[in-house]
C-alpha atoms as a PDB file:
ATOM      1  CA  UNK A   1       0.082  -1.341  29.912  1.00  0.00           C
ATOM      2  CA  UNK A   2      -3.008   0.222  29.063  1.00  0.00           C
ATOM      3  CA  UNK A   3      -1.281   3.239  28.520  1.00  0.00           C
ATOM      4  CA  UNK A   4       1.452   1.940  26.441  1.00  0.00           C
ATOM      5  CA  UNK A   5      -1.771   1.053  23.828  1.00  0.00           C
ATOM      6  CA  UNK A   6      -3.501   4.434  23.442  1.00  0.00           C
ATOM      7  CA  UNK A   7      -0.072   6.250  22.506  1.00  0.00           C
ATOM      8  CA  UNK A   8       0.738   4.019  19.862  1.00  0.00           C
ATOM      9  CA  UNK A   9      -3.390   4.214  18.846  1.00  0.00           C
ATOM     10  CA  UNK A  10      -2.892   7.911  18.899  1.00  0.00           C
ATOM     11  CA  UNK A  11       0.413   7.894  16.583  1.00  0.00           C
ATOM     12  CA  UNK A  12      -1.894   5.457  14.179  1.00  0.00           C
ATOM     13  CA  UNK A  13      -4.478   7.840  14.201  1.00  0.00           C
ATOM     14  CA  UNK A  14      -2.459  10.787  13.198  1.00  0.00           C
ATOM     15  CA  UNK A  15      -0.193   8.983  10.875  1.00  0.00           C
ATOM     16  CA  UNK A  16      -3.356   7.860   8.895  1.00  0.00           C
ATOM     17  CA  UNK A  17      -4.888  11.113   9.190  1.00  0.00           C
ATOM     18  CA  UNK A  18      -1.970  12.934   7.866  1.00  0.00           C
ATOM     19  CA  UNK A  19      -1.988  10.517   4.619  1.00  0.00           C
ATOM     20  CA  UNK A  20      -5.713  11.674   4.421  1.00  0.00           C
ATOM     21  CA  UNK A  21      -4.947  15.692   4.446  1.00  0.00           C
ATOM     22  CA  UNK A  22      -2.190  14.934   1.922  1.00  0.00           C
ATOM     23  CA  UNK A  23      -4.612  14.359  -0.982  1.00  0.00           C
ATOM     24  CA  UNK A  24      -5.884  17.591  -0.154  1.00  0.00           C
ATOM     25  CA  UNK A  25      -2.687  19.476  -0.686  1.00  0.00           C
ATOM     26  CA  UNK A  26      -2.101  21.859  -3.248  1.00  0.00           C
ATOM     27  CA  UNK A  27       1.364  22.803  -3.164  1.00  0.00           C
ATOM     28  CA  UNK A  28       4.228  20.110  -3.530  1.00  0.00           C
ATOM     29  CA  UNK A  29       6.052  21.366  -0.654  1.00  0.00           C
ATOM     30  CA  UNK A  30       3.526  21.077   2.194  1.00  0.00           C
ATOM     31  CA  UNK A  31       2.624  18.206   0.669  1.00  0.00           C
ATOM     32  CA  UNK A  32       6.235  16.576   1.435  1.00  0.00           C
ATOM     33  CA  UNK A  33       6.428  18.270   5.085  1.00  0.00           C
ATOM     34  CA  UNK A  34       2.922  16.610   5.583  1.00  0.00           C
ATOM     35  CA  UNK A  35       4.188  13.108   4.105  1.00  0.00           C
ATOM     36  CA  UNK A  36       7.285  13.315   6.135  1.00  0.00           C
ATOM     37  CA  UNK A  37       5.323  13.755   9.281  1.00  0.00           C
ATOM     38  CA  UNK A  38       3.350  10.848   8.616  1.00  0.00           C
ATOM     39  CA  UNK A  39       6.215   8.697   7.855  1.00  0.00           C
ATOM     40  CA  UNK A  40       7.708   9.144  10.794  1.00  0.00           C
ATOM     41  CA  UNK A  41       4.165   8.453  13.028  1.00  0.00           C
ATOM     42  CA  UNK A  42       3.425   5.791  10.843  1.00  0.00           C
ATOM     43  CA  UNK A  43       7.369   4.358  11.661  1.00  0.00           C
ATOM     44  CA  UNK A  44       6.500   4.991  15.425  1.00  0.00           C
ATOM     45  CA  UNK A  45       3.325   3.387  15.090  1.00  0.00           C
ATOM     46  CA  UNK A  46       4.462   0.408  13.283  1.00  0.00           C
ATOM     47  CA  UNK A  47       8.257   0.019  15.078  1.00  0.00           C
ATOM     48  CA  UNK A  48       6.081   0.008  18.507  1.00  0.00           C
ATOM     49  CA  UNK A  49       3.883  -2.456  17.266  1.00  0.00           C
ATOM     50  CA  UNK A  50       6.319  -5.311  15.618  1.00  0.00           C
ATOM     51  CA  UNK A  51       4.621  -4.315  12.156  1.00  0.00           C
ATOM     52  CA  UNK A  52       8.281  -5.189   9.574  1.00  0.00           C
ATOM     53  CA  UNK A  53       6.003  -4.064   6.202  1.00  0.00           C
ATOM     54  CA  UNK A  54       4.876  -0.832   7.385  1.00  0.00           C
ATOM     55  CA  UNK A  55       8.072   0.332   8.736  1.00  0.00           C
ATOM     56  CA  UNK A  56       9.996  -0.971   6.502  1.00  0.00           C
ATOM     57  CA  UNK A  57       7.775   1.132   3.864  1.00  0.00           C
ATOM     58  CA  UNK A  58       7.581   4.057   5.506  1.00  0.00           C
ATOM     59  CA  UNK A  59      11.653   4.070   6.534  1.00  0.00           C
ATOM     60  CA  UNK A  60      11.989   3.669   2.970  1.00  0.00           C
ATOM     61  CA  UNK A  61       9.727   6.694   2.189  1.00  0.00           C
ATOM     62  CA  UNK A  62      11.272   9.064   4.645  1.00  0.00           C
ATOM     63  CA  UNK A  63      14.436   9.341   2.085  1.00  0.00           C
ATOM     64  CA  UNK A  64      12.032   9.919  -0.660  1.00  0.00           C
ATOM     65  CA  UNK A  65      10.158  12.736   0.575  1.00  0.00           C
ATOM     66  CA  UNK A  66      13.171  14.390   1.770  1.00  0.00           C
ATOM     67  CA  UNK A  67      14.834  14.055  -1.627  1.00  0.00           C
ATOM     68  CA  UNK A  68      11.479  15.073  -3.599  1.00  0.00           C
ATOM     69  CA  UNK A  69      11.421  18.108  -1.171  1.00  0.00           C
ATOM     70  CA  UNK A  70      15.051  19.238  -1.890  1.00  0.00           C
ATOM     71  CA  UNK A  71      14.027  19.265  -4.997  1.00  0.00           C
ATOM     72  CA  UNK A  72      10.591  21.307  -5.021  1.00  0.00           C
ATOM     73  CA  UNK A  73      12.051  23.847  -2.649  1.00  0.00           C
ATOM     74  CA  UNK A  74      15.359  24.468  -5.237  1.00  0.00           C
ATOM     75  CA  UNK A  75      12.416  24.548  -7.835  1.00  0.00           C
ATOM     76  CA  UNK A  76      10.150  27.228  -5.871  1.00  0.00           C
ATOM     77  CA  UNK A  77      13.547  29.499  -5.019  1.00  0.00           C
ATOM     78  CA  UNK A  78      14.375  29.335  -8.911  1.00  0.00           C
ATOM     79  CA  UNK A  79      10.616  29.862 -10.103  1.00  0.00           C
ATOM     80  CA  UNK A  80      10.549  33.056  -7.349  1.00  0.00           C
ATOM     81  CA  UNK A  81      13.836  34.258  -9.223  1.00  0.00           C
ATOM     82  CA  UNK A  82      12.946  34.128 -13.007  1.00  0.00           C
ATOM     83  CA  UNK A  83       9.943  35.921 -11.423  1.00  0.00           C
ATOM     84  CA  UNK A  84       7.291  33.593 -11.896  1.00  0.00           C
ATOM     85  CA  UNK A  85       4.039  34.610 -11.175  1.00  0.00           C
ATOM     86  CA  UNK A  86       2.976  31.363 -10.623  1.00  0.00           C
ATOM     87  CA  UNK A  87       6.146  29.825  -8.301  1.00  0.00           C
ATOM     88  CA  UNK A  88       4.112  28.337  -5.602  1.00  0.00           C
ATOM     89  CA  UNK A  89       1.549  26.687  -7.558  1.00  0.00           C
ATOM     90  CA  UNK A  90       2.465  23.289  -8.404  1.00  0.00           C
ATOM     91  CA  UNK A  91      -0.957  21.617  -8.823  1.00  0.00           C
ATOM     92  CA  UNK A  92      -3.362  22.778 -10.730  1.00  0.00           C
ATOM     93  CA  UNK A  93      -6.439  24.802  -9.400  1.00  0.00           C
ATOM     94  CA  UNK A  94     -10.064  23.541  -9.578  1.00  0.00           C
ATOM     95  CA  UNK A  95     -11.768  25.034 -12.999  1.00  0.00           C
ATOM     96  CA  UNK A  96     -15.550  26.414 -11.907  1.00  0.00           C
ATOM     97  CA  UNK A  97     -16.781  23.160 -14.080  1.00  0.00           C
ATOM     98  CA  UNK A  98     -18.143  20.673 -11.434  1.00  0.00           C
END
């Protein structure tokens, strides 16, 4: 039984980490294959522990991201068509001011 604990620990762990690296994301799509991820660990995590609110969040998330990243990939092919120089930057870059 022991065993049965530390997996679903582990897929907490990740999930929460992966929520963590997505504020440090620049572009919009890695930042949706990163969110997706975690939606599904945090769905594992919370179906395996009996947890309704988080997976009932997170199923309803995993739509959401997949929609959102649809979108910025359709966005990213058109921007790399009209030959935008800047079609894979969606967030803005730091400015040298601290």
């Amino acid at each position: 039984m022991r065993s049965a604990v530390r997996w679903v620990e582990v897929a907490g762990y990740i999930a929460s980490s992966l929520v963590f690296l997505t504020f440090y994301m620049r572009r919009m799509v890695p930042l949706r294959l990163v969110a997706l991820c975690s939606n599904v660990a945090f769905l594992t995590y919370a179906v395996a522990l009996h947890l309704a609110p988080i997976a009932i969040l997170h199923g309803a998330l995993i739509p959401v991201n997949i929609i959102r990243l649809i979108g910025a990939l359709r966005e990213d092919a058109g921007n790399r068509r009209d030959g935008d120089p800047n079609a894979t930057r969606y967030l803005p870059r730091r400015s040298g001011i601290a």
